[in-house]
Structures are given as C-alpha cells and as structure tokens.
C-alpha atoms as a PDB file:
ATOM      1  CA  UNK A   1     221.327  11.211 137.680  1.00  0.00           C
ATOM      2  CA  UNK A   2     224.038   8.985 137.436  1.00  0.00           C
ATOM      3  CA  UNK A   3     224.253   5.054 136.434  1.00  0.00           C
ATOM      4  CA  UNK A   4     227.605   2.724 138.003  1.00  0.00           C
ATOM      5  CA  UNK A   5     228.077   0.317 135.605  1.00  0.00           C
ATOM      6  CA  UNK A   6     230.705  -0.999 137.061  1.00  0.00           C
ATOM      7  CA  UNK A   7     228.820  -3.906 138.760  1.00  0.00           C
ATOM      8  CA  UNK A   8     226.770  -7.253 137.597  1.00  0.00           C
ATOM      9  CA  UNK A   9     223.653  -4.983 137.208  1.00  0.00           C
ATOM     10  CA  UNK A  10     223.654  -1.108 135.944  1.00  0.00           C
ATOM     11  CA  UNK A  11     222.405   0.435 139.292  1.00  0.00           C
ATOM     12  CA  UNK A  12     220.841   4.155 138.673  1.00  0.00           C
ATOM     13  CA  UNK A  13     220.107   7.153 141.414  1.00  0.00           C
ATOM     14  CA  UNK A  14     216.880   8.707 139.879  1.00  0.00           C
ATOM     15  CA  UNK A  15     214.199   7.237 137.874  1.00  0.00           C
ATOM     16  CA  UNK A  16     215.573   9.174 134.782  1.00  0.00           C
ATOM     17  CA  UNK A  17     218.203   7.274 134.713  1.00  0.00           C
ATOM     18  CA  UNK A  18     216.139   4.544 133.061  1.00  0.00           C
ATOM     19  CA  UNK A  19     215.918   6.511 129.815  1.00  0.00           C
ATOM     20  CA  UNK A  20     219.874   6.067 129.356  1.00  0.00           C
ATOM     21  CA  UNK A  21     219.506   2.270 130.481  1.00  0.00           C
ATOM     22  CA  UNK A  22     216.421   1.307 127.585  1.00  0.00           C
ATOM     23  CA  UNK A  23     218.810   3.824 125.101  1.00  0.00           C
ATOM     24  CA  UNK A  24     222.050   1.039 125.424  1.00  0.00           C
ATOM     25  CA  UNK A  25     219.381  -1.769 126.187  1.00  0.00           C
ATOM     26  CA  UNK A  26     218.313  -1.579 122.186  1.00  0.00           C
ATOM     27  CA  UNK A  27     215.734  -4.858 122.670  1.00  0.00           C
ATOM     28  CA  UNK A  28     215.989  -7.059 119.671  1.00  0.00           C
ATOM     29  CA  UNK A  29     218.454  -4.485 118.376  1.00  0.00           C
ATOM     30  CA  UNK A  30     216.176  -1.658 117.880  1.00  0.00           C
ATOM     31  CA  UNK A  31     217.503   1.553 118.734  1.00  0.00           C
ATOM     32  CA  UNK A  32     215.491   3.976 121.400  1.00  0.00           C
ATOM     33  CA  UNK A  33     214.194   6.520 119.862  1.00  0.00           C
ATOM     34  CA  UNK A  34     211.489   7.835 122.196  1.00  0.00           C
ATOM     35  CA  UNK A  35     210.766   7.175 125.910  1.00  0.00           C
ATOM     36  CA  UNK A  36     208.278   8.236 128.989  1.00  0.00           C
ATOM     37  CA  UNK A  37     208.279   7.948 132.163  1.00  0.00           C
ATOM     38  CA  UNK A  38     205.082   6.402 133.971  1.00  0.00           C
ATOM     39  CA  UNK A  39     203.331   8.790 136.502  1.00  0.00           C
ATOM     40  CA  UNK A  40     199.999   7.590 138.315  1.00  0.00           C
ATOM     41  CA  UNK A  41     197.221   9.797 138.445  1.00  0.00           C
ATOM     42  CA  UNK A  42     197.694  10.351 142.131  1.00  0.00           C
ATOM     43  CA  UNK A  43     201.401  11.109 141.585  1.00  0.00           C
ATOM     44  CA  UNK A  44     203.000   8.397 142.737  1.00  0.00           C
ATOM     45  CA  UNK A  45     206.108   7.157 140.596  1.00  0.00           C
ATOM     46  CA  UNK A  46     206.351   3.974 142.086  1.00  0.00           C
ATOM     47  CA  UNK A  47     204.549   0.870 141.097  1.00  0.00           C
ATOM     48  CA  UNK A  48     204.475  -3.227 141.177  1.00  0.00           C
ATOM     49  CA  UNK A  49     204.352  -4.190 137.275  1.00  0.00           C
ATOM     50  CA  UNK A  50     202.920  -7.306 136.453  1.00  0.00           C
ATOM     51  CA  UNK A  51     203.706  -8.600 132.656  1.00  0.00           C
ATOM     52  CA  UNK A  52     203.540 -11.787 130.121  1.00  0.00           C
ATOM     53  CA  UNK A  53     206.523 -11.521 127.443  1.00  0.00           C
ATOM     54  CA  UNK A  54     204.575 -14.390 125.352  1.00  0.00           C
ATOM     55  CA  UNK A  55     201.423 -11.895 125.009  1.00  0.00           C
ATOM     56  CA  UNK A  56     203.653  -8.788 124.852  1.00  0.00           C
ATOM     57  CA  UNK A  57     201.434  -6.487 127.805  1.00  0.00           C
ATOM     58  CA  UNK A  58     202.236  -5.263 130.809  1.00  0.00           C
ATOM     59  CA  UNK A  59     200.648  -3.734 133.642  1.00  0.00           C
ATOM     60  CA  UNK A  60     201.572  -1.151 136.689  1.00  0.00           C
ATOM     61  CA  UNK A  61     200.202  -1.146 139.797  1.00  0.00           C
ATOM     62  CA  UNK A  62     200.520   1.993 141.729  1.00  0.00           C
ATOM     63  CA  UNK A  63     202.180   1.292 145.272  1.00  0.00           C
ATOM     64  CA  UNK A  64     200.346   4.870 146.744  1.00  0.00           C
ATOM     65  CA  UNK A  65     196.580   4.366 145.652  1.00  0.00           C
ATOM     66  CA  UNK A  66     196.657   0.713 144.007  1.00  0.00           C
ATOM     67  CA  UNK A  67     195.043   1.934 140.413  1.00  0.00           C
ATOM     68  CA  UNK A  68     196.252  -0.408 137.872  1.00  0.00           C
ATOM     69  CA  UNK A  69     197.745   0.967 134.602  1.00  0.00           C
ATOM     70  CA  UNK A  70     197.734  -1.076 131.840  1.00  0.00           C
ATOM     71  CA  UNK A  71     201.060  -0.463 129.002  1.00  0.00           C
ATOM     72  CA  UNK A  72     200.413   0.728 125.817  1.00  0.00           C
ATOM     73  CA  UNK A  73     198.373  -1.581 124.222  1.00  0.00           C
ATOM     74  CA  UNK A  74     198.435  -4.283 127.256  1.00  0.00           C
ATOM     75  CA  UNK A  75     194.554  -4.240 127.781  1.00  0.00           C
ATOM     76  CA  UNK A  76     194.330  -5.744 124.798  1.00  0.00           C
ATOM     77  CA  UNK A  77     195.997  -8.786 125.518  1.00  0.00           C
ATOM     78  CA  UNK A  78     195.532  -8.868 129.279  1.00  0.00           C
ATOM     79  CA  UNK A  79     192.673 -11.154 129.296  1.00  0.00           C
ATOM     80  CA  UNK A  80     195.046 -13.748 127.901  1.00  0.00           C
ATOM     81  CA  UNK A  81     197.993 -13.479 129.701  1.00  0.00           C
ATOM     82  CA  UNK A  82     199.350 -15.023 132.182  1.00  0.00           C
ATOM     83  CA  UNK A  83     201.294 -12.391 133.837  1.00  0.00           C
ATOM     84  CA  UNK A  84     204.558 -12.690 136.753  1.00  0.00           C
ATOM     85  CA  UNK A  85     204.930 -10.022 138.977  1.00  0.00           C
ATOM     86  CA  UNK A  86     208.554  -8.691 138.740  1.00  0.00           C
ATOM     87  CA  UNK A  87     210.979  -8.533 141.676  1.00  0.00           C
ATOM     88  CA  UNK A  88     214.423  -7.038 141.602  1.00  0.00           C
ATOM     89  CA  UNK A  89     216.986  -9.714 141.260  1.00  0.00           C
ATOM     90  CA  UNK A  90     219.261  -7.812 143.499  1.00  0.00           C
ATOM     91  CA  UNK A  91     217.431  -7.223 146.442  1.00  0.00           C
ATOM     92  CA  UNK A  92     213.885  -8.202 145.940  1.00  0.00           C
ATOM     93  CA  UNK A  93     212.462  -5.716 146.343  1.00  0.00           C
ATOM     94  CA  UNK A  94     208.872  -5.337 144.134  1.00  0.00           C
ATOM     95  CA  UNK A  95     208.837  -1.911 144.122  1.00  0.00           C
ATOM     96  CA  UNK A  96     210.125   0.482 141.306  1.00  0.00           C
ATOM     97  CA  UNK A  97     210.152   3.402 138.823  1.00  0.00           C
ATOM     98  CA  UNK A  98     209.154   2.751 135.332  1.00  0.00           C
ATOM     99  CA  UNK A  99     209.581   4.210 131.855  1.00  0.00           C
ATOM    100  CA  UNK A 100     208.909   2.742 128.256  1.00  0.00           C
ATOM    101  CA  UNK A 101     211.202   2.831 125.435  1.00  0.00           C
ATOM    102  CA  UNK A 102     209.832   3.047 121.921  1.00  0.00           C
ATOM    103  CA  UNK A 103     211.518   1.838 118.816  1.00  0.00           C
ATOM    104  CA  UNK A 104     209.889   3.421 115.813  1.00  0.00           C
ATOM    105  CA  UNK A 105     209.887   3.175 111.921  1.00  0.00           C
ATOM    106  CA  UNK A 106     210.187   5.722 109.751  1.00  0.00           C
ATOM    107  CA  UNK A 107     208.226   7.908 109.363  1.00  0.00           C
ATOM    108  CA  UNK A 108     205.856   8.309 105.677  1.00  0.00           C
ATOM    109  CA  UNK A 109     205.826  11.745 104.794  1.00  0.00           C
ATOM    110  CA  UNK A 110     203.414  13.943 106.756  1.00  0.00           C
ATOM    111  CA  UNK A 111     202.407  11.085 108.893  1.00  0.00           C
ATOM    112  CA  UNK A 112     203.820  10.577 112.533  1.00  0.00           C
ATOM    113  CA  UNK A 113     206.392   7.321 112.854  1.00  0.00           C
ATOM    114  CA  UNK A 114     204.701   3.903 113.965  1.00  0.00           C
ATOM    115  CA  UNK A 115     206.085   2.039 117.197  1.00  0.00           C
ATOM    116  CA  UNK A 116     208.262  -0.990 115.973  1.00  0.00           C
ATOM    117  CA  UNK A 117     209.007  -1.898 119.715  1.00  0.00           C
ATOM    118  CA  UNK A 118     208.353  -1.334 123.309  1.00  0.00           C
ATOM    119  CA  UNK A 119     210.654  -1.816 125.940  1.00  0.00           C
ATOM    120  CA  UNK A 120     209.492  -1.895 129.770  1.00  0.00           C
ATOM    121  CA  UNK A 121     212.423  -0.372 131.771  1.00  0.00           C
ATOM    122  CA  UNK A 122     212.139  -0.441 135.772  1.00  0.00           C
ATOM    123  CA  UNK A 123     214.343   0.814 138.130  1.00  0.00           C
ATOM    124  CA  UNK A 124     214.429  -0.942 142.059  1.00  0.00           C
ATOM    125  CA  UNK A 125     213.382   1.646 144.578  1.00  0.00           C
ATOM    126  CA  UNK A 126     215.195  -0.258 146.632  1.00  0.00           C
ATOM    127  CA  UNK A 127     218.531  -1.061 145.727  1.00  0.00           C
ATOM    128  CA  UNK A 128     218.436   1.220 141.946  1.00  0.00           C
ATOM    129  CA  UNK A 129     219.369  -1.716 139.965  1.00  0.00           C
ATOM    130  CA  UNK A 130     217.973  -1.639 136.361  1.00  0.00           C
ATOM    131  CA  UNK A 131     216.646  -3.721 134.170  1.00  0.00           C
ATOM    132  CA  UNK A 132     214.412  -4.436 131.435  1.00  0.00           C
ATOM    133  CA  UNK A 133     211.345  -6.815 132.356  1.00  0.00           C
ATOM    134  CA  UNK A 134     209.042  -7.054 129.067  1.00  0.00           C
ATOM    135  CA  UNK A 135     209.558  -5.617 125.589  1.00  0.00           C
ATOM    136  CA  UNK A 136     207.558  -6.965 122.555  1.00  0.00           C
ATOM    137  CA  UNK A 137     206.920  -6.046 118.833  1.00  0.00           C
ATOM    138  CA  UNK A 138     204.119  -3.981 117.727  1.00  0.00           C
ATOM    139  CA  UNK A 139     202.795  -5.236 114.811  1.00  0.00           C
ATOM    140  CA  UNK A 140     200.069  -2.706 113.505  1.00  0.00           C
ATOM    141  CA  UNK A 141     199.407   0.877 113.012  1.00  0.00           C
ATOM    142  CA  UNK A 142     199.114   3.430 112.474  1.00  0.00           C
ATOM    143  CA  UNK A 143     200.400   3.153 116.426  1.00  0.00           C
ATOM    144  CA  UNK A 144     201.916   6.715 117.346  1.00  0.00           C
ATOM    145  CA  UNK A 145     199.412   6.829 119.730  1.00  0.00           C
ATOM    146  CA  UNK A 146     200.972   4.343 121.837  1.00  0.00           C
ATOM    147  CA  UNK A 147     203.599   6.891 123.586  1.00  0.00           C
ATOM    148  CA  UNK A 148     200.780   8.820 125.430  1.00  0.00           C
ATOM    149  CA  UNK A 149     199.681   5.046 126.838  1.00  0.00           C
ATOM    150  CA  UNK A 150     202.271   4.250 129.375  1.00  0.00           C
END
C-alpha cells in the first residue's frame, strides 16, 4: 500500500489505502477514528456507489453479482433521495473500492461511542485516484451499530 500525493488527486495502489486517505480527509473537521472496508457477499470488492449528500445515504452496487448495499443508515433515507452515480474525475471510470470512515463522540462510561460522522471513501479501480464522494452527520443514537452496516 502506498498513496503518491504528489499529484492533483492522492492516487492509492490497494483498496487499504483508502483508510489513510478518509484519516487526513477529516470531513467537516472530524477526525477518523474508525473505518471498514466494504466486501459484497459474493466477495467482490468492487462496486458502482450511487449517493445524495442532501439526504446523507449512499448505496453500493456490486460490479460481480449486482446486489445493492445500502450505507449505514442509507435505507432509511433512500426513498427520498435523489441519488448521482459517482465516476472518477480522473479517468471515468465507475468502478471502485470502498471503505467508510466514522467520526465518533465520546464515549459515556460503559456504553460504546456514537457515530458523529460518516465519510464514503472510494478508490478508482481504474486509475487509483481517491476521493471522498458523500459524508453526512449522524444525528441520533445510540448509533455504534452503524460500523457493522457498510
């Protein structure tokens, strides 16, 4: 894994490398505290995403078997969004890896954290360049249960 940063865009190698791209991203600020990287249930890493940054939600659409994967709490919202489909401003390509950054509060005691933010990373299978497409607040909890939904 390895990011140049030397270019326009931070271009990674491996889809890890999104993980150290949503850590220096900090959306809004907020610092990364926690992040996954998406997996399909057929194994496939790579996906279309779909997402609305006025409803906060995005979705993944696996590129191997098609099953759509809606983020975190994105189902939720979906039925009033009005979602684009990314494409890589590089190469356009609309293929790519994808991992979610969470943001979270601190922690009461004896209770897990609750997500302040979510950041949708992506990295172009094409080209590598990444980028963040979506990221929105979350406004509720408790909401822990959010990192096991990407």
């Amino acid at each position: 894994m390895t990011i140049d940063t030397s270019g326009e865009w931070w271009v990674g190698t491996a889809a890890d490398d999104i993980r150290e791209y949503l850590r220096a991203y900090e959306a809004e600020g907020y610092p990364v505290h926690e992040t996954r990287m998406c997996r399909c249930g057929c194994g496939s890493d790579e996906f279309a995403v779909e997402a609305d940054q006025d409803e906060g939600c995005a979705m993944r659409i696996c590129v191997r078997c098609a099953a759509a994967h809606p983020i975190c709490d994105s189902a939720e919202y979906w039925d009033e969004a009005e979602p684009e489909r990314w494409e890589c401003t590089e190469c356009g390509s609309t293929t790519c890896n994808v991992g979610v950054g969470f943001s979270l509060y601190e922690p009461e005691e004896g209770n897990k954290p609750d997500v302040r933010w979510i950041s949708v990373g992506l990295r172009c299978t094409g080209c590598g360049t990444l980028g963040s497409f979506v990221d929105w607040k979350v406004g509720y909890g408790p909401s822990y249960q959010l990192l096991d939904q990407v």
